[in-house]
Protein backbone atom coordinates (compact mmCIF):
# COMPACT_ATOMS: atom_id res chain seq x y z
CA UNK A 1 9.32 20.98 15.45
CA UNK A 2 8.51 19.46 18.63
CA UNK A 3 5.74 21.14 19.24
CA UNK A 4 4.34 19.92 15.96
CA UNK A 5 5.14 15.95 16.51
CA UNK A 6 3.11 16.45 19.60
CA UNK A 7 0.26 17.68 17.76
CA UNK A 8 0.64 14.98 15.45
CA UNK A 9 0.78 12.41 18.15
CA UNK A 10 -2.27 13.41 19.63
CA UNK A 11 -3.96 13.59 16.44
CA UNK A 12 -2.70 10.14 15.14
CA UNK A 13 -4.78 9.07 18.95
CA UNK A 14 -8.11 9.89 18.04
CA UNK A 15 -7.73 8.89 13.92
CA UNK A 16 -7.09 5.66 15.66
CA UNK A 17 -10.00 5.42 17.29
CA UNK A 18 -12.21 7.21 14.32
CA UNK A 19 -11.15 3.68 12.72
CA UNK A 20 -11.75 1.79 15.38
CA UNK A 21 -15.00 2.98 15.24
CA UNK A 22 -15.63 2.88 11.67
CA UNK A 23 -14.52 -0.94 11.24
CA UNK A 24 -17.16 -1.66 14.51
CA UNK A 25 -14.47 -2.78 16.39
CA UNK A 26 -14.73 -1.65 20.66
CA UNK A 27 -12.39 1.64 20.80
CA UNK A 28 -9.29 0.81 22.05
CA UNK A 29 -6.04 2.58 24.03
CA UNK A 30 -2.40 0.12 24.26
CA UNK A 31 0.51 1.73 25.75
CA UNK A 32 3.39 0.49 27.74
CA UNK A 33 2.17 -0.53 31.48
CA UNK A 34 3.53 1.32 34.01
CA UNK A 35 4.52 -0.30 37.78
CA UNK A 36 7.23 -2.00 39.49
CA UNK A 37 6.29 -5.25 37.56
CA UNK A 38 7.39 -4.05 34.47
CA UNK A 39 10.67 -1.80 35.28
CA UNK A 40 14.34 -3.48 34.29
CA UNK A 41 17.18 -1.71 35.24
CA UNK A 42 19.88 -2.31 32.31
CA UNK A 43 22.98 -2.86 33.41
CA UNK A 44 24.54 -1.26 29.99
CA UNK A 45 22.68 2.44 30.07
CA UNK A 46 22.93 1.75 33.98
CA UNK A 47 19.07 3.23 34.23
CA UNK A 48 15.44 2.48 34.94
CA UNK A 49 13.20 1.53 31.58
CA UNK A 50 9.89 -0.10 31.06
CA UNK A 51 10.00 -3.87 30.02
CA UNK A 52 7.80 -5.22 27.09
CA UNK A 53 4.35 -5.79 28.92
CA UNK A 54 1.08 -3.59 27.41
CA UNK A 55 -1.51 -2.37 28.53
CA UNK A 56 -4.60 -1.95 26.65
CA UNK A 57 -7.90 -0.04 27.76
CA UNK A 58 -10.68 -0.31 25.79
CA UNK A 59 -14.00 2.18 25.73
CA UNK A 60 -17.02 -1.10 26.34
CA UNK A 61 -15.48 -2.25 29.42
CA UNK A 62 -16.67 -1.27 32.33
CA UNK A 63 -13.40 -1.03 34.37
CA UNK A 64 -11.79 0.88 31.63
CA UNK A 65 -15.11 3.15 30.36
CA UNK A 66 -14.13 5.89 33.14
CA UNK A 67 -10.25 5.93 32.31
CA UNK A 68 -10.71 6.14 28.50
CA UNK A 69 -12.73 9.32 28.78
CA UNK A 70 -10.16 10.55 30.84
CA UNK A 71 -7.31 10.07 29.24
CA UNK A 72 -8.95 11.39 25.71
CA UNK A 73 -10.30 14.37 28.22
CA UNK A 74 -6.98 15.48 28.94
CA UNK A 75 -5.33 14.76 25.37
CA UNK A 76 -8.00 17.38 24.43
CA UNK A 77 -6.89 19.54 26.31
CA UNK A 78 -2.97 19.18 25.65
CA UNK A 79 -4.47 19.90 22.29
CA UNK A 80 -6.08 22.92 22.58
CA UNK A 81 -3.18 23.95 24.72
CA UNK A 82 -0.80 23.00 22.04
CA UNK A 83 -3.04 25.17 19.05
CA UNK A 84 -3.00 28.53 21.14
CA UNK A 85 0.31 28.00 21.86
CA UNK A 86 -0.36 28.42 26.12
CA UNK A 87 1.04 26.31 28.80
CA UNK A 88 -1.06 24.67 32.01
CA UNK A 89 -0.56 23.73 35.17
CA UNK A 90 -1.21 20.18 36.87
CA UNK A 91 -4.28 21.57 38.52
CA UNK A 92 -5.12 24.10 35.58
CA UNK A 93 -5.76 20.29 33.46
CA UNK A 94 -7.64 19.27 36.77
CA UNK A 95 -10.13 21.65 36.50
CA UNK A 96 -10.19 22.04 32.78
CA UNK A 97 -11.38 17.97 32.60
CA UNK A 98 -13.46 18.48 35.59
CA UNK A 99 -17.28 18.50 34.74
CA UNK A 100 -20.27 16.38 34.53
CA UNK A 101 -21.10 14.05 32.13
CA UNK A 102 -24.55 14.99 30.49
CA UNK A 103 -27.52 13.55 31.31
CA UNK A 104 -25.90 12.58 34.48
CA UNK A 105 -24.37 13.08 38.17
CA UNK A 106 -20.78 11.44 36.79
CA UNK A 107 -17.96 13.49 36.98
CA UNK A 108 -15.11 13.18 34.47
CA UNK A 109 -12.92 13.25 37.30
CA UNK A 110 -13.03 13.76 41.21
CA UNK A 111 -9.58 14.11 41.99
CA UNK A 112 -6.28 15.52 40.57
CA UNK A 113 -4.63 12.64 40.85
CA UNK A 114 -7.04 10.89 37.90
CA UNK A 115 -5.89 13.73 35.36
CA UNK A 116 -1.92 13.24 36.93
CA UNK A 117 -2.14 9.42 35.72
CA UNK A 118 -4.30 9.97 32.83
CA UNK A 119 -1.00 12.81 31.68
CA UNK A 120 1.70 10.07 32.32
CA UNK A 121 -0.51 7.97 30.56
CA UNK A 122 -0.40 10.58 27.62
CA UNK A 123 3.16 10.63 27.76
CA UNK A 124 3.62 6.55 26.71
CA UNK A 125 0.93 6.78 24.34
CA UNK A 126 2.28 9.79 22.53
CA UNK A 127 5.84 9.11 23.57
CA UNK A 128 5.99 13.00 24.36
CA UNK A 129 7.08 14.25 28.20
CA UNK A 130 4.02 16.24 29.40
CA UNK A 131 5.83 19.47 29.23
CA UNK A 132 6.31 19.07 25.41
CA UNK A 133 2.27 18.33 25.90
CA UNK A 134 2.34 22.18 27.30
CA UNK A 135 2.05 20.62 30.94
CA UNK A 136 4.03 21.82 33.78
CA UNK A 137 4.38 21.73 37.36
CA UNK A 138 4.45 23.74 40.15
CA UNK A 139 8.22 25.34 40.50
CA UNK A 140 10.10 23.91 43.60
CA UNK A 141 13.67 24.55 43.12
CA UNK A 142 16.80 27.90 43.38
CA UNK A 143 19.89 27.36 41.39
CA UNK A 144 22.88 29.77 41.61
CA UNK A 145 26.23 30.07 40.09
CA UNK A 146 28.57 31.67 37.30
CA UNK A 147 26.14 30.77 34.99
CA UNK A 148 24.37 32.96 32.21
CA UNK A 149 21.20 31.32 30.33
CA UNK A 150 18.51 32.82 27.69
CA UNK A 151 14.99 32.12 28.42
CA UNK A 152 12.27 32.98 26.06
CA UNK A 153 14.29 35.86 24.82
CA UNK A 154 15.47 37.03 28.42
CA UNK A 155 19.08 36.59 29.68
CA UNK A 156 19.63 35.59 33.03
CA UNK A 157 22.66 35.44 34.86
CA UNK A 158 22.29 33.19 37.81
CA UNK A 159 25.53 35.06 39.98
CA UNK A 160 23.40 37.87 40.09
CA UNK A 161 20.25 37.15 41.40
CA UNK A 162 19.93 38.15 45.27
CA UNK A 163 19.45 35.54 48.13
CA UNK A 164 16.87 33.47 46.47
CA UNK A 165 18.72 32.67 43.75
CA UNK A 166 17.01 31.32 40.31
CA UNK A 167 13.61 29.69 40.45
CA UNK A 168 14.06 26.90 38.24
CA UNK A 169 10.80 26.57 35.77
CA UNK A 170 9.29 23.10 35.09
CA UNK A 171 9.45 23.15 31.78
CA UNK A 172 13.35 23.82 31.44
CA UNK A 173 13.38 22.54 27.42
CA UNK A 174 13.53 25.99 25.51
CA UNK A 175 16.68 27.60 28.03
CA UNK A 176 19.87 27.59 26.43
CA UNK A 177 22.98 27.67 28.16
CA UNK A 178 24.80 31.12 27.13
CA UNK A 179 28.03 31.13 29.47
CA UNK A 180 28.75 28.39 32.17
CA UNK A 181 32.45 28.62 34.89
CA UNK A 182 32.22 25.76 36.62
CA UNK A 183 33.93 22.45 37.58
CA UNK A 184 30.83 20.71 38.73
CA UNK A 185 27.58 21.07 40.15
CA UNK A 186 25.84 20.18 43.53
CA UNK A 187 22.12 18.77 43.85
CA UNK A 188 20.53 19.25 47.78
CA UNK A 189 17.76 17.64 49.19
CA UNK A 190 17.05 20.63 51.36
CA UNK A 191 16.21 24.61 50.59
CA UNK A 192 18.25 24.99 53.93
CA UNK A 193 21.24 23.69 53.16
CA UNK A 194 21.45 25.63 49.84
CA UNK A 195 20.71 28.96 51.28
CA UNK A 196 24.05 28.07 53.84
CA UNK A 197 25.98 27.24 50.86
CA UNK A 198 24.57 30.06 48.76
CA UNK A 199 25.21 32.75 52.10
CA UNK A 200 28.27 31.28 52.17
CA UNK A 201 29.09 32.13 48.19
CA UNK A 202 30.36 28.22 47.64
CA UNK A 203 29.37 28.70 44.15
CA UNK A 204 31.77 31.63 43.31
CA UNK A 205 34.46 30.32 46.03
CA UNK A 206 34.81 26.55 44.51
CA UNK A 207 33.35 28.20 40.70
CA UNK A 208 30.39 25.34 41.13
CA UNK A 209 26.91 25.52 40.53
CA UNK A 210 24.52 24.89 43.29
CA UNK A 211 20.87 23.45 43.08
CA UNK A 212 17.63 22.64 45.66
CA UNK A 213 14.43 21.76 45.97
CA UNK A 214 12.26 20.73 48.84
CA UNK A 215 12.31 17.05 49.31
CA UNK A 216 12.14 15.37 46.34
CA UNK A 217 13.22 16.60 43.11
CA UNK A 218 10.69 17.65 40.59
CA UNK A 219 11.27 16.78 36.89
CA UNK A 220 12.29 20.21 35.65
CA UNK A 221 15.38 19.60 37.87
CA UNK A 222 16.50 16.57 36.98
CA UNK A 223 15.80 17.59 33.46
CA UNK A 224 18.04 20.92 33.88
CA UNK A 225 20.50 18.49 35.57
CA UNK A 226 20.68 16.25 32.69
CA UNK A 227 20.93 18.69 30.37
CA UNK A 228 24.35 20.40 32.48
CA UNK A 229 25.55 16.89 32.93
CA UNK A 230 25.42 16.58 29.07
CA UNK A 231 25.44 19.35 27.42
CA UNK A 232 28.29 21.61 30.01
CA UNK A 233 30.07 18.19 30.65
CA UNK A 234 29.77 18.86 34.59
CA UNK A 235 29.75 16.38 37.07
CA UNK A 236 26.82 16.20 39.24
CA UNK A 237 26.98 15.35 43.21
CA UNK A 238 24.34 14.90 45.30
CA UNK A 239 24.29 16.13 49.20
CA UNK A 240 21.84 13.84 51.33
CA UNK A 241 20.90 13.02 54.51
CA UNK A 242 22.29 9.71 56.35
CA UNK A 243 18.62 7.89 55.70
CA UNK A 244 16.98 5.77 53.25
CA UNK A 245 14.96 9.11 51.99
CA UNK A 246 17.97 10.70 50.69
CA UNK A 247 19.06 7.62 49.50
CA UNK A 248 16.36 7.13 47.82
CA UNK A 249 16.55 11.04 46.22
CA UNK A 250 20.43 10.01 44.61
CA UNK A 251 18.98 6.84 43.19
CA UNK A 252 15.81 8.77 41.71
CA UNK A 253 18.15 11.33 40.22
CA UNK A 254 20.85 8.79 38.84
CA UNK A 255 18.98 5.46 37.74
CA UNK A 256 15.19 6.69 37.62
CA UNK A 257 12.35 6.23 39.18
CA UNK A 258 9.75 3.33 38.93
CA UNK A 259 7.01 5.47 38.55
CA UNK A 260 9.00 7.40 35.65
CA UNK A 261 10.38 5.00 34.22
CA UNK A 262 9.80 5.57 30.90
CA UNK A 263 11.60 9.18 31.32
CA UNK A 264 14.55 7.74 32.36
CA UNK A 265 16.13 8.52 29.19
CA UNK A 266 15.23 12.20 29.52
CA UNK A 267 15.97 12.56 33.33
CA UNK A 268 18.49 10.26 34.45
CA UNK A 269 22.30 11.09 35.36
CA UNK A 270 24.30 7.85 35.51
CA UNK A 271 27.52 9.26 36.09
CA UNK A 272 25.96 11.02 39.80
CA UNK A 273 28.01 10.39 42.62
CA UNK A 274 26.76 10.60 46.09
CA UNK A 275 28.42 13.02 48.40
CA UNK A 276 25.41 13.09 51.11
CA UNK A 277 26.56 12.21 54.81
CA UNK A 278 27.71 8.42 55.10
CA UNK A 279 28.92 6.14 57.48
CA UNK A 280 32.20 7.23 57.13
CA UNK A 281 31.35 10.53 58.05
CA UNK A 282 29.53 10.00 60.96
CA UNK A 283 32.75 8.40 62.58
CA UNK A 284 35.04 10.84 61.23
CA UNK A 285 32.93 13.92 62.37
CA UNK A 286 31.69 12.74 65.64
CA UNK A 287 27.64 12.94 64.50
CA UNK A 288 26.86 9.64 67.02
CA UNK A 289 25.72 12.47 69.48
CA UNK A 290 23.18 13.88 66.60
CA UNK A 291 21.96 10.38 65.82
CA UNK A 292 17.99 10.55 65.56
CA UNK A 293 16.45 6.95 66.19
CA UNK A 294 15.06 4.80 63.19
CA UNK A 295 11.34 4.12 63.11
CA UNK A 296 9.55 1.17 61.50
CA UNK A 297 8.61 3.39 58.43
CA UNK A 298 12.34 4.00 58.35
CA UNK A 299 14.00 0.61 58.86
CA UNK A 300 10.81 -0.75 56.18
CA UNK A 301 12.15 1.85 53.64
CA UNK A 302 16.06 0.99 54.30
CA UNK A 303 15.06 -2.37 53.76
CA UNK A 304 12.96 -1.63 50.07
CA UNK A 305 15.55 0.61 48.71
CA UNK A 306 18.86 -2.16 50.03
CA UNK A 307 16.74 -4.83 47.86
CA UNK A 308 16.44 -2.96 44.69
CA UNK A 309 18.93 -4.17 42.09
CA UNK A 310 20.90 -1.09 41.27
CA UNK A 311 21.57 -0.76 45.42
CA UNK A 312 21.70 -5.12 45.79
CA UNK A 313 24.66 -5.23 43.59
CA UNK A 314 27.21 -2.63 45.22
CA UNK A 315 28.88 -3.22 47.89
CA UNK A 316 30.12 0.32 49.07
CA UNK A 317 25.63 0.77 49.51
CA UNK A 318 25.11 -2.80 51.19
CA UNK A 319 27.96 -1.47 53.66
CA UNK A 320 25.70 1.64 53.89
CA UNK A 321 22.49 0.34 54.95
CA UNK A 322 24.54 -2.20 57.48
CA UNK A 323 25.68 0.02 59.37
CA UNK A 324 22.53 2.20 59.42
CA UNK A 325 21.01 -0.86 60.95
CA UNK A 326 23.98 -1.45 63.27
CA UNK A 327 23.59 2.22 64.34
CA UNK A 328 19.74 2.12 65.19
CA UNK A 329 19.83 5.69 63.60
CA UNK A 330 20.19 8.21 61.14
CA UNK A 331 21.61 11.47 60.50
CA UNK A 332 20.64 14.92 59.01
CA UNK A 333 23.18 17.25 56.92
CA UNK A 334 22.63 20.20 59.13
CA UNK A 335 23.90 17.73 62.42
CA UNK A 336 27.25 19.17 60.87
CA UNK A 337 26.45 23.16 62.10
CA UNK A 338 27.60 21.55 64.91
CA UNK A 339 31.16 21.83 63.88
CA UNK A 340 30.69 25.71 63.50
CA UNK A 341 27.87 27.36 60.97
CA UNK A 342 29.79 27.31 58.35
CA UNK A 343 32.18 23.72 58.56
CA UNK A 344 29.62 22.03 55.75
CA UNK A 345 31.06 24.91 53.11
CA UNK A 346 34.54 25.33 53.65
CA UNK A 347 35.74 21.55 55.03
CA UNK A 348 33.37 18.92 54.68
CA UNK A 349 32.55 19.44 51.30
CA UNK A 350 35.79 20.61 49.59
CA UNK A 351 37.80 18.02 51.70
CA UNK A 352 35.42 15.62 50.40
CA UNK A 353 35.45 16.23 46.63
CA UNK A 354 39.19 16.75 46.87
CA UNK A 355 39.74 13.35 48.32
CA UNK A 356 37.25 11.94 46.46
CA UNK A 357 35.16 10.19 48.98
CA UNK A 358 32.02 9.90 47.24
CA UNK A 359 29.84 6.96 46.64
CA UNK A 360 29.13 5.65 43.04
């Protein structure tokens, strides 16, 4: 069904044009514009979304000439992907849309990052994500737990998968959730920190789920996070580092990002709580000693993040980011190893879910 509205989507695009064309009028795109100056947060849905400014990018203008072509390039090929029924990477559309124009020494594109934006362009004209435009991403994440899941036909039980754990696909829209023990699930900025917790069996011991990627989260994740949050009715916490950057990761995964913001729907967890290293914690476990030294870059980014309106509002984050300032420093998760190799798994994290000191 999906798979068919896409289609149509794409083909409703270019009969659009075809009349453009046919009434003599200059071919024409409009879509939602994307940016910081049109993202509200609403206060109701507590998430990201676009406001009501368009864009429009039309084919006999010479700023827009290059960025029509490329956006009907790559709904071409989300097309053709769509009628064999195949999926493509991020750089398989790249190099797909990459060639010359004739008669010429003009690319259709240089650089991956013109088919990236022409795709999340795509998405707010069709309304479609890109991986219901057969479009994925590179993997980037592990999951583990007492979890059991179908895949295109193959069942997978997550308890039983070795060290590495599941490699969570970008495109997690087709899995279905077979069997699921567990009381809640928790999100990690850092591979690391997930293989201690996974060496350490957490997931069987406190019957949670566990989930990483490198950095920041990719959309399959939050999309597979979502979709537990909803569908499994599991709370979701998020384990940070004591700096702006894995601040920034919780507020990505639980409002929405500005550059995504019209996915928010589809990848946002309002209900997330924050159980990443705070203040708190840095007094209660003695961390001063493992402080590492804020640089510009750092104090710039505290000070972006403290002014965004979701963060502006609370209190419990404003009394974050002072003290972060009053300390000079921040703090990594694995500063608590030095409380013994395992102290993260079996008392910081179970005292602090028990006690409930999280931040909203």
């Amino acid at each position: 069904m999906t798979k068919s509205k896409a289609e149509g989507a794409l083909k409703e695009l270019g009969q659009k044009l075809v009349r453009d064309i046919e009434k003599g009028k200059n071919p024409s795109i409009e879509f939602s514009l994307r940016g910081l100056s049109n993202v509200v947060f609403d206060e109701k849905t507590k998430k990201l979304a676009l406001g009501s400014k368009e864009a429009t990018r039309t084919f006999f203008n010479v700023g827009h000439a290059k960025k029509f072509l490329q956006t009907l390039e790559v709904a071409k090929v989300s097309k053709n992907l769509l009628d064999v029924e195949k999926h493509a990477s991020l750089r398989d559309v790249f190099y797909m849309a990459k060639r010359t124009i004739p008669d010429s020494s003009i690319n259709i594109v240089d650089e991956q990052t013109e088919t990236d934006k022409s795709i999340e362009d795509l998405e707010l004209i069709t309304d479609f994500s890109r991986e219901q435009l057969n479009i994925n991403a590179n993997k980037m994440g592990s999951v583990a737990g007492k979890v059991v899941v179908e895949d295109k036909g193959d069942t997978i039980d997550w308890s039983k998968l070795g060290s590495g754990g599941w490699s969570i696909p970008s495109n997690v829209e087709e899995i279905e959730f077979k069997k699921a023990k567990a009381k809640y699930v928790i999100y990690m900025e850092k591979a690391a920190v997930w293989e201690r917790l996974h060496e350490d069996k957490v997931w069987d011991k406190q019957d949670c789920i566990i989930m990483s990627s490198q950095g920041q989260t990719t959309r399959g994740i939050r999309r597979l996070l979502q979709r537990m949050n909803k569908e499994l009715k599991l709370p979701i916490y998020v384990l940070t580092d004591f700096d702006s950057w894995g601040q920034y990761i919780y507020s990505v995964l639980k409002f929405g990002s500005i550059s995504l913001a019209h996915m928010a729907d589809q990848l946002a967890v309002p209900s997330i709580k924050f159980l990443g290293i705070t203040a708190d914690d840095i007094e209660r476990y003695g961390l001063q000693k493992h402080f590492i030294k804020l640089t510009e870059r750092d104090i710039s980014r505290m000070k972006q993040i403290s002014e965004y309106e979701w963060f502006n509002k609370n209190k419990a984050w404003q009394n974050e980011f002072k003290k972060m300032k009053q300390f000079g420093a921040k703090a990594e998760i694995q500063a608590l190893s030095s409380k013994g190799i395992s102290f993260i798994s079996e008392v910081y994290l179970p005292e602090k879910i028990k006690n409930g000191r999280w931040i909203d």
